[in-house]
Structure formats: C-alpha cells, structure tokens
PDB file of N, CA and C in Angstrom:
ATOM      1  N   UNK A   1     184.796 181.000  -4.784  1.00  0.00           N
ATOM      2  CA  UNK A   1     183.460 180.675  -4.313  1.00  0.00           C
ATOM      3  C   UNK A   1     182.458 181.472  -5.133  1.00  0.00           C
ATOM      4  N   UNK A   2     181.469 180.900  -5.697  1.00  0.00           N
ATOM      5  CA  UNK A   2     180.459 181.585  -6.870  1.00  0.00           C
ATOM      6  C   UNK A   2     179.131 181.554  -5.785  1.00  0.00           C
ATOM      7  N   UNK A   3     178.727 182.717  -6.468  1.00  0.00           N
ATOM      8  CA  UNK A   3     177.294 182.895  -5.590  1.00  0.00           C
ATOM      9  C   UNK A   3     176.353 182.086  -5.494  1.00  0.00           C
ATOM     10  N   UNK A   4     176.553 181.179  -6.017  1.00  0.00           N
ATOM     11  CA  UNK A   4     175.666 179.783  -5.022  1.00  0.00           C
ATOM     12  C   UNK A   4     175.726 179.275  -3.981  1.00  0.00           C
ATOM     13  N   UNK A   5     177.324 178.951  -4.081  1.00  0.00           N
ATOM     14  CA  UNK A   5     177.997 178.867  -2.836  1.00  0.00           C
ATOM     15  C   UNK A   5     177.846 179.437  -1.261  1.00  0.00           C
ATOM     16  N   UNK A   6     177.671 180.752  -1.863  1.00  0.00           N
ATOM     17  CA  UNK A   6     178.209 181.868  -0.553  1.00  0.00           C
ATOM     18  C   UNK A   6     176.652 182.146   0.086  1.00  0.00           C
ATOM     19  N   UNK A   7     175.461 182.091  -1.253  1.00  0.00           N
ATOM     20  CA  UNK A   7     173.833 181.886  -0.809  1.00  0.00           C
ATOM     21  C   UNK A   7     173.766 181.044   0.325  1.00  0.00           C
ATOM     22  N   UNK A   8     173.927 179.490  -0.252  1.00  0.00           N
ATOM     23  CA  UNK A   8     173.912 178.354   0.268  1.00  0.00           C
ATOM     24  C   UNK A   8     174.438 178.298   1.963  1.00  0.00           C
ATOM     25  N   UNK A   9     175.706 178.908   2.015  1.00  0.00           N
ATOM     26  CA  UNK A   9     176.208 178.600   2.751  1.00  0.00           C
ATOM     27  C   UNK A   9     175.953 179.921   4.342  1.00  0.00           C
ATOM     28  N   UNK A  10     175.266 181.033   3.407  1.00  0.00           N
ATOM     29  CA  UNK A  10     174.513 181.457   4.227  1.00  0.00           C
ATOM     30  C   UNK A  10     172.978 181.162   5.083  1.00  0.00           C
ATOM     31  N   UNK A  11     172.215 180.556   4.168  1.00  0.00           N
ATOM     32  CA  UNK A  11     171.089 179.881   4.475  1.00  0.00           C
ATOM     33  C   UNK A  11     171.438 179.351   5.940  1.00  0.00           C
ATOM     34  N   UNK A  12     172.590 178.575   5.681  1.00  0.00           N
ATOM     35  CA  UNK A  12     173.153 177.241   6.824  1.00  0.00           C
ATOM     36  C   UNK A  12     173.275 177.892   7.717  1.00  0.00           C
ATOM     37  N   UNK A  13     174.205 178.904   7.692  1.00  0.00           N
ATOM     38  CA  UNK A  13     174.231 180.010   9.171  1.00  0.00           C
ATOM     39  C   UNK A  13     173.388 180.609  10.118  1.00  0.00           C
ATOM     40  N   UNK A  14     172.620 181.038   8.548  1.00  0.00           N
ATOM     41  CA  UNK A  14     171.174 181.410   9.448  1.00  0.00           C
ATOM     42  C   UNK A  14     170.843 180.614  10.219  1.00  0.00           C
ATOM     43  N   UNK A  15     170.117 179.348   9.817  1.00  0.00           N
ATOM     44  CA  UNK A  15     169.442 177.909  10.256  1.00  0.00           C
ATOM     45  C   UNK A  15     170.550 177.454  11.392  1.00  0.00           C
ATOM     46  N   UNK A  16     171.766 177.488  11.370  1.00  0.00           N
ATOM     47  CA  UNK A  16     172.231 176.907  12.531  1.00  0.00           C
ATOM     48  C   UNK A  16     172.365 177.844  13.543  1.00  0.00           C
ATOM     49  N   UNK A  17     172.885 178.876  13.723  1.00  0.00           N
ATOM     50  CA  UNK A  17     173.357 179.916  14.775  1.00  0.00           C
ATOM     51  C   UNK A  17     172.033 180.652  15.196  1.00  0.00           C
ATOM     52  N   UNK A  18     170.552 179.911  14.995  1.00  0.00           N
ATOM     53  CA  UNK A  18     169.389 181.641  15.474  1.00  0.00           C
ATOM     54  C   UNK A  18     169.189 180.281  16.625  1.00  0.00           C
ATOM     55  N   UNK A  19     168.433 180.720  17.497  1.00  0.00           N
ATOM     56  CA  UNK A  19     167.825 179.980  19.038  1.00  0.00           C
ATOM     57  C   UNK A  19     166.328 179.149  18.225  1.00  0.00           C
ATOM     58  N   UNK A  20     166.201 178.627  19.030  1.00  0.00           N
ATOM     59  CA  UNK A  20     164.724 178.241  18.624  1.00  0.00           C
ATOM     60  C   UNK A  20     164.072 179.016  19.357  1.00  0.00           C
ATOM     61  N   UNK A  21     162.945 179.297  18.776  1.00  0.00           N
ATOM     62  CA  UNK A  21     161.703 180.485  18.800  1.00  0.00           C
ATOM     63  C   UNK A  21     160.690 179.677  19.800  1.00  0.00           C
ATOM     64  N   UNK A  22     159.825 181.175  20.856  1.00  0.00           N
ATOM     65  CA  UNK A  22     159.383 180.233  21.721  1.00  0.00           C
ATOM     66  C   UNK A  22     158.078 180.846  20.981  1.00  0.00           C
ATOM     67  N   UNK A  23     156.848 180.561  22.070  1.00  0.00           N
ATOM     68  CA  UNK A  23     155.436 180.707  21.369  1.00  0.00           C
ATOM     69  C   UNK A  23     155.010 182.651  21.903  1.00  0.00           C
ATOM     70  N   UNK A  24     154.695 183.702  21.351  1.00  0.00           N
ATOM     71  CA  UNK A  24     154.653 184.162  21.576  1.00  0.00           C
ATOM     72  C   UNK A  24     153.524 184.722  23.206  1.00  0.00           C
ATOM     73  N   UNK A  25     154.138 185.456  23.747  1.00  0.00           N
ATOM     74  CA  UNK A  25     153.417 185.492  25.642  1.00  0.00           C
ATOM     75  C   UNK A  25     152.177 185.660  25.737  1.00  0.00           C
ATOM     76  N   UNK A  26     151.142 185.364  24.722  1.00  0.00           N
ATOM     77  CA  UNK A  26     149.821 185.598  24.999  1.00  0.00           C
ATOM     78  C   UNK A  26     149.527 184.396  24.859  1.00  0.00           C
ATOM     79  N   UNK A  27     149.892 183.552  23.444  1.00  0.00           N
ATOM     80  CA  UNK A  27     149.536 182.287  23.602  1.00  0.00           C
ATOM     81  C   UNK A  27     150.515 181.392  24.250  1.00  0.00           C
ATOM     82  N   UNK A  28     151.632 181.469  24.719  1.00  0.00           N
ATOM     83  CA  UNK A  28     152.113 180.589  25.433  1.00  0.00           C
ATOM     84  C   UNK A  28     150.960 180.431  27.007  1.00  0.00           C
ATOM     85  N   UNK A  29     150.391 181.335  27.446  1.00  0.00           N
ATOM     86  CA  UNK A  29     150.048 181.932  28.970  1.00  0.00           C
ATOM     87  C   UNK A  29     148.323 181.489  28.525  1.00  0.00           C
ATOM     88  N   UNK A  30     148.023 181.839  27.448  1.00  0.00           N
ATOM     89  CA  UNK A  30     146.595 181.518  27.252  1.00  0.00           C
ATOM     90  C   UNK A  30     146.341 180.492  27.059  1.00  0.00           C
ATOM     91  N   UNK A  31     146.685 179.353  26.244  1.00  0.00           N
ATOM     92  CA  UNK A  31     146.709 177.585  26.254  1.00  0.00           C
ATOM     93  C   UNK A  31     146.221 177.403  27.528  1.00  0.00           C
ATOM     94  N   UNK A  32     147.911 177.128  28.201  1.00  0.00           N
ATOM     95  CA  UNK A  32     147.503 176.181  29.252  1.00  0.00           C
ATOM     96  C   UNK A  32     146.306 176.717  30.659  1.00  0.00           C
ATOM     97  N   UNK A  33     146.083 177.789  30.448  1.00  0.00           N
ATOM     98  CA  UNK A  33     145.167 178.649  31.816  1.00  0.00           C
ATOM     99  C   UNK A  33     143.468 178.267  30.807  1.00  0.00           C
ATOM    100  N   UNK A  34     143.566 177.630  29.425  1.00  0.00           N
ATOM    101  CA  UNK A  34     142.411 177.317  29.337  1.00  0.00           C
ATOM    102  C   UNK A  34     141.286 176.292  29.970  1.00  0.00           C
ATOM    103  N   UNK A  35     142.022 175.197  30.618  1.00  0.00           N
ATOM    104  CA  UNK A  35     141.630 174.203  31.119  1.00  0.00           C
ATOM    105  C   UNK A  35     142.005 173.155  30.616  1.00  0.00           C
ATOM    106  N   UNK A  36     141.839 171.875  31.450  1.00  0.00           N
ATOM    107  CA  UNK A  36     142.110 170.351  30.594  1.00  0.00           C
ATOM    108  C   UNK A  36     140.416 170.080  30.434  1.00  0.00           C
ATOM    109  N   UNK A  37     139.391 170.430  30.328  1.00  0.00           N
ATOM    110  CA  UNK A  37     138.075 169.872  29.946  1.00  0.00           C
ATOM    111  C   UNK A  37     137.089 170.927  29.571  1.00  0.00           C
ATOM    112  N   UNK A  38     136.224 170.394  29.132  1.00  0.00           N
ATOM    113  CA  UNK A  38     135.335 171.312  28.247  1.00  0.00           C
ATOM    114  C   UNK A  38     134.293 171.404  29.077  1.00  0.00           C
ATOM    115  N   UNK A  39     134.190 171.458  30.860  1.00  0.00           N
ATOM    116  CA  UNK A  39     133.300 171.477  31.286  1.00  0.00           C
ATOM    117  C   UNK A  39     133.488 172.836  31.876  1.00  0.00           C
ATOM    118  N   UNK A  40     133.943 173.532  31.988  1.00  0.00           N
ATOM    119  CA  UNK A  40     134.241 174.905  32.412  1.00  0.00           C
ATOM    120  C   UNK A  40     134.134 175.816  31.461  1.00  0.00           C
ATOM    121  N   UNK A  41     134.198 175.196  30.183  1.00  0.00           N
ATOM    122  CA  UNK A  41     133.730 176.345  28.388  1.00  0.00           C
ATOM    123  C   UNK A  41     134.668 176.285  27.913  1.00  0.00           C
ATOM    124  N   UNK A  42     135.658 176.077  28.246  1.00  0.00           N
ATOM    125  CA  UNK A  42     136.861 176.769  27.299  1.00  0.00           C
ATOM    126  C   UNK A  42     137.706 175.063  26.831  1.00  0.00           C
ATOM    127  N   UNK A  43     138.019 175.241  25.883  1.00  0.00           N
ATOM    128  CA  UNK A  43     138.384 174.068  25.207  1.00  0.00           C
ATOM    129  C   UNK A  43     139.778 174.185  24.544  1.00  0.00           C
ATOM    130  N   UNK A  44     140.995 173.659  24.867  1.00  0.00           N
ATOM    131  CA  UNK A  44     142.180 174.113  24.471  1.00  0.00           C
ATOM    132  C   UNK A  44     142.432 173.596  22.919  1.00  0.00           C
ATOM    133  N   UNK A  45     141.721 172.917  22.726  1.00  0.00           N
ATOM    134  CA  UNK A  45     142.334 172.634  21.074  1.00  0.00           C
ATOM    135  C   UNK A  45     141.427 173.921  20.146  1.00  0.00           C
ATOM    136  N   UNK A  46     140.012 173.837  20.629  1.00  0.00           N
ATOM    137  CA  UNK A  46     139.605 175.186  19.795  1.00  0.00           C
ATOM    138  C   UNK A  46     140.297 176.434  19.961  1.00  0.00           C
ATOM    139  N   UNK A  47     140.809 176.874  21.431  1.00  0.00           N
ATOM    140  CA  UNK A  47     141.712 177.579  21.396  1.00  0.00           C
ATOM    141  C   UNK A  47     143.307 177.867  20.457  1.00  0.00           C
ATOM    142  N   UNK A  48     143.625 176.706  20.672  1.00  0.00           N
ATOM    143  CA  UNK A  48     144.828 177.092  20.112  1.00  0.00           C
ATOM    144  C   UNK A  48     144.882 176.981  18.645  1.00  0.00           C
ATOM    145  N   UNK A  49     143.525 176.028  17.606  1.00  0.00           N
ATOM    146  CA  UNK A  49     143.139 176.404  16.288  1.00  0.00           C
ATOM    147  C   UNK A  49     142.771 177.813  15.987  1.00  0.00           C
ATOM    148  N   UNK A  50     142.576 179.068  16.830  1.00  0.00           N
ATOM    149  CA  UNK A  50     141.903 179.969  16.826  1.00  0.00           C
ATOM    150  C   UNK A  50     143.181 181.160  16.869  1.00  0.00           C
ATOM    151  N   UNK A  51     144.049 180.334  17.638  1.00  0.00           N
ATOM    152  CA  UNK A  51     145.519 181.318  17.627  1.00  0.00           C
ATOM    153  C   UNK A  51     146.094 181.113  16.060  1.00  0.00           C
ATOM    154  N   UNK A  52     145.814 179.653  15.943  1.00  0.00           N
ATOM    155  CA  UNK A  52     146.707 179.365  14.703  1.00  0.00           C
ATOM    156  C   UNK A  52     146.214 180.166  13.277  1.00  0.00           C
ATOM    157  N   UNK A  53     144.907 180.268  13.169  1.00  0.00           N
ATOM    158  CA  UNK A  53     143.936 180.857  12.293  1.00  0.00           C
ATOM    159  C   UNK A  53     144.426 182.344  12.378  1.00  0.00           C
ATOM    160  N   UNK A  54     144.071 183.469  13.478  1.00  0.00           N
ATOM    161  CA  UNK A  54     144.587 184.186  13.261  1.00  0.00           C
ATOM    162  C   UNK A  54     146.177 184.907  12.872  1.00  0.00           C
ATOM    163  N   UNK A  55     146.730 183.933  13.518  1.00  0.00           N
ATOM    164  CA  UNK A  55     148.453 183.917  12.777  1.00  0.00           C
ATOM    165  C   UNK A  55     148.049 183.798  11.308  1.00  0.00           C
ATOM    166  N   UNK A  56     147.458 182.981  10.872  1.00  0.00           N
ATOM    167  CA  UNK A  56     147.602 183.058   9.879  1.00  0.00           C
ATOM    168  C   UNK A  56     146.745 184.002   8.910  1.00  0.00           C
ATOM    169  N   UNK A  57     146.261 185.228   9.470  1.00  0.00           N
ATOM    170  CA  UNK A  57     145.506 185.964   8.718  1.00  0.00           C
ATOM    171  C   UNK A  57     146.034 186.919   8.983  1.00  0.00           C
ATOM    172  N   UNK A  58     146.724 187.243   9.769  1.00  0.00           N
ATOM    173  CA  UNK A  58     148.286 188.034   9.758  1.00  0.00           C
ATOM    174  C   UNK A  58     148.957 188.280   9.233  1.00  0.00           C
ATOM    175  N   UNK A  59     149.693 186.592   8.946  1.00  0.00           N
ATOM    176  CA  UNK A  59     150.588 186.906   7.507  1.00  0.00           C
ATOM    177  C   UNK A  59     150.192 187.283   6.636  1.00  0.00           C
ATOM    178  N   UNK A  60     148.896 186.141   5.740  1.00  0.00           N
ATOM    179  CA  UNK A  60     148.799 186.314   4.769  1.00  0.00           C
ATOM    180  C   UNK A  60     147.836 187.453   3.918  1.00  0.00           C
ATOM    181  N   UNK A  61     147.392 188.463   5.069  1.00  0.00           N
ATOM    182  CA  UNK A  61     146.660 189.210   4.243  1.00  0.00           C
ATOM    183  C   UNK A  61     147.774 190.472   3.710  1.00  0.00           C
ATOM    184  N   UNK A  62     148.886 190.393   4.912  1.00  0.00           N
ATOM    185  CA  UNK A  62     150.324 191.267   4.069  1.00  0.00           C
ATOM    186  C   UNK A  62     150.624 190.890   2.875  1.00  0.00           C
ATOM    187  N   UNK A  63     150.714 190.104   2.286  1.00  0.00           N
ATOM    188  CA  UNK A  63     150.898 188.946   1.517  1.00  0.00           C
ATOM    189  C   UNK A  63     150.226 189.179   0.298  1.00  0.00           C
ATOM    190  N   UNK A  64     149.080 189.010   0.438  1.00  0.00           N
ATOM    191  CA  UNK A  64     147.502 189.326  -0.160  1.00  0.00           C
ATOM    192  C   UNK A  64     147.785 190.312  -0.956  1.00  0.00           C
ATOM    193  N   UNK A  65     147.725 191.657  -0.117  1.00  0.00           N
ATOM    194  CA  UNK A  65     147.497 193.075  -0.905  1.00  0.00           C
ATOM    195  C   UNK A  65     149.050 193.605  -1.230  1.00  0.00           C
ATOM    196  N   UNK A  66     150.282 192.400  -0.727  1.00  0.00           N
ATOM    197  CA  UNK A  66     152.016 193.101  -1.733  1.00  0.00           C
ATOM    198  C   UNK A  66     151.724 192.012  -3.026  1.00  0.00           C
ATOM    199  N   UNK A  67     150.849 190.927  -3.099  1.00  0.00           N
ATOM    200  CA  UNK A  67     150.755 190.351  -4.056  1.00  0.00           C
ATOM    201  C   UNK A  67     150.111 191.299  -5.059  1.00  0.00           C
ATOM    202  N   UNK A  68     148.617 191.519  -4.320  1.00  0.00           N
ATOM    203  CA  UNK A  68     147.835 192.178  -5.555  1.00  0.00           C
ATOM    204  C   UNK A  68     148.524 193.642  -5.982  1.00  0.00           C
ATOM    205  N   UNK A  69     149.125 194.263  -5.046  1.00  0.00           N
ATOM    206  CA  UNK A  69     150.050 195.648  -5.663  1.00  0.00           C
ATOM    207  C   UNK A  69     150.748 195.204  -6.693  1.00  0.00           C
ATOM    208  N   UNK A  70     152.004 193.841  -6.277  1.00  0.00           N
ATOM    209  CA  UNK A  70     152.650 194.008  -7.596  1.00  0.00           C
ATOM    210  C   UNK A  70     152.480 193.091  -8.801  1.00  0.00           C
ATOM    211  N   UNK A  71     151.227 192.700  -8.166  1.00  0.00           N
ATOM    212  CA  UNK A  71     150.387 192.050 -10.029  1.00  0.00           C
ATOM    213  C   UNK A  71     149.454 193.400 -10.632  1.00  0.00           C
ATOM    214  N   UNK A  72     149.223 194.456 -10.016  1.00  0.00           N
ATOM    215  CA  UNK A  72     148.590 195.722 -10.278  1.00  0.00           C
ATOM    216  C   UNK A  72     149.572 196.463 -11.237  1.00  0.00           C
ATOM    217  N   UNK A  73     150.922 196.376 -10.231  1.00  0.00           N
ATOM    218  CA  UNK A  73     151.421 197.453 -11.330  1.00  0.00           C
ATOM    219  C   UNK A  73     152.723 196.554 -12.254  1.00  0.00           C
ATOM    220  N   UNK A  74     152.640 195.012 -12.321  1.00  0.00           N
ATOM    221  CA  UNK A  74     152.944 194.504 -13.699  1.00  0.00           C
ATOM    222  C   UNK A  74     152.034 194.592 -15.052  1.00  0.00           C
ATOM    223  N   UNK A  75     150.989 194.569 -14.600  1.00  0.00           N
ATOM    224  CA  UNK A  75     149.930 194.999 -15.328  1.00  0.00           C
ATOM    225  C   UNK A  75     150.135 196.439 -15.962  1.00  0.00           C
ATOM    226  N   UNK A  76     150.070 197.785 -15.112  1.00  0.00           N
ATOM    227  CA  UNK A  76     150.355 198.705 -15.785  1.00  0.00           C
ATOM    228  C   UNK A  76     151.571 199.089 -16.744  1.00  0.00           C
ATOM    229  N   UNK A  77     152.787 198.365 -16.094  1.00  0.00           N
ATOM    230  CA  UNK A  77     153.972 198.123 -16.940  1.00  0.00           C
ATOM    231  C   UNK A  77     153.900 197.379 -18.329  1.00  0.00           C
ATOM    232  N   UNK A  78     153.092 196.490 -17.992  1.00  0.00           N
ATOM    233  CA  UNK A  78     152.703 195.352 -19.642  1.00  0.00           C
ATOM    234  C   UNK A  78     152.111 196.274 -20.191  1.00  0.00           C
ATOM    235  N   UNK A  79     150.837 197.230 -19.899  1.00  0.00           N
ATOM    236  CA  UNK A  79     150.127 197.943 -20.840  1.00  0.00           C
ATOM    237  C   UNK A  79     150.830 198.835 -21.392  1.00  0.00           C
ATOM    238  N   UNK A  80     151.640 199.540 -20.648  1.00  0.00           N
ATOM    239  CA  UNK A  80     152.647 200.367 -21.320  1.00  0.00           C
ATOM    240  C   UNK A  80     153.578 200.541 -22.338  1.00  0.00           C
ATOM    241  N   UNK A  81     154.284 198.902 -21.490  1.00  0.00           N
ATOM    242  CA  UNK A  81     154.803 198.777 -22.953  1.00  0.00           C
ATOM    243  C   UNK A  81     154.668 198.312 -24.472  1.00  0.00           C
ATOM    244  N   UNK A  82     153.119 197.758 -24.311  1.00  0.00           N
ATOM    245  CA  UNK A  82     152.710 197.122 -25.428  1.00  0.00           C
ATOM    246  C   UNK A  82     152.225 198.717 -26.435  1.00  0.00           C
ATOM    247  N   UNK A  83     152.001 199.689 -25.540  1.00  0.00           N
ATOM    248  CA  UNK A  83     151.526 201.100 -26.425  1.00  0.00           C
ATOM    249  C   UNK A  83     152.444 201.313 -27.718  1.00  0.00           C
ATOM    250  N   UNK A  84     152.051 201.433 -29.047  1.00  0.00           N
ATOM    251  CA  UNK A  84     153.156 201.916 -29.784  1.00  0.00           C
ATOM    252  C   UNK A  84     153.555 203.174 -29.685  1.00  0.00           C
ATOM    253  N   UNK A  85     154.634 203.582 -29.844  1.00  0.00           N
ATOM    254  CA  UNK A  85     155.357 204.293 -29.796  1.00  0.00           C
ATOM    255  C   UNK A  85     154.255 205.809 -30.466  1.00  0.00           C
ATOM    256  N   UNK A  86     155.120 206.704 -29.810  1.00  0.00           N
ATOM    257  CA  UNK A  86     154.140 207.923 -30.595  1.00  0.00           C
ATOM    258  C   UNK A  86     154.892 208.270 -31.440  1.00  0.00           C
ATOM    259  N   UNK A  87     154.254 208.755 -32.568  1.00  0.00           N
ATOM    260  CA  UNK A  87     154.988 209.276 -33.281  1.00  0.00           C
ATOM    261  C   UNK A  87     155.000 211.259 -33.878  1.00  0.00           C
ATOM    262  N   UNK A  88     155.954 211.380 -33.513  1.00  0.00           N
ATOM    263  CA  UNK A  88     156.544 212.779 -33.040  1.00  0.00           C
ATOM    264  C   UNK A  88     156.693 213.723 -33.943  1.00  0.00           C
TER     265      UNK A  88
END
C-alpha cells in the first residue's frame, strides 16, 4: 500500500466514523427564540446571516494573519537567499 493509498483511505475514515456536528448552543437556542415575524424586531434570517458572518470572521481572520506570517517570512527567506555570498 503506497501513500496515496493509506492518505486516501484515511480521509474515508475520518468522513465515515465522526457523528454529524450539531449547531453550536448559542445559535442553536438563539434562532428559534427569535420569532416567526418581524413584528416583534427580531428577524430570524437576519439573525442567523449575522451568526453566519461572524463564523466566518473567526475563521478567516486566523487564516488572514498565518497567511500573511508565512508570506512575510517567505519573503525574508527569498531575500536571503538571493544575497551573494560574502566573501571571507
């Protein structure tokens, strides 16, 4: 079995044997206690665009600044090595 194989066939394990994931207990509990109408203020689809938005500024600002670190220090590595050599 070559390490494609044994990748592959881990992926599958993962994906078959984890539970399905529920919604985490603030927004599972906050949705539905918003109301069914927009006459009381609270509006469940702006709500739950507002959960989704911040999830996603969650991830991706981790994301963001391990991106810009390690385009920062490929950068310092390229400059480095383009230096010629000293000579001694």
């Amino acid at each position: 079995m070559n390490l494609l194989h044994k990748l592959f066939l881990a992926i599958v394990l993962t994906f078959s044997l984890s539970a399905p994931a529920m919604a985490c207990p603030l927004c599972k509990e906050g949705i539905p206690e918003a109301g069914e109408r927009e006459e009381d203020g609270h509006d469940p689809d702006r709500l739950s665009k507002a959960y989704n938005y911040s999830i996603f500024a969650f991830i991706g600002i981790p994301f963001g600044f391990t991106g810009i670190l390690g385009y920062g220090i490929y950068r310092i590595h390229r400059r480095e090595s383009a230096k010629p050599p000293c000579a001694g």
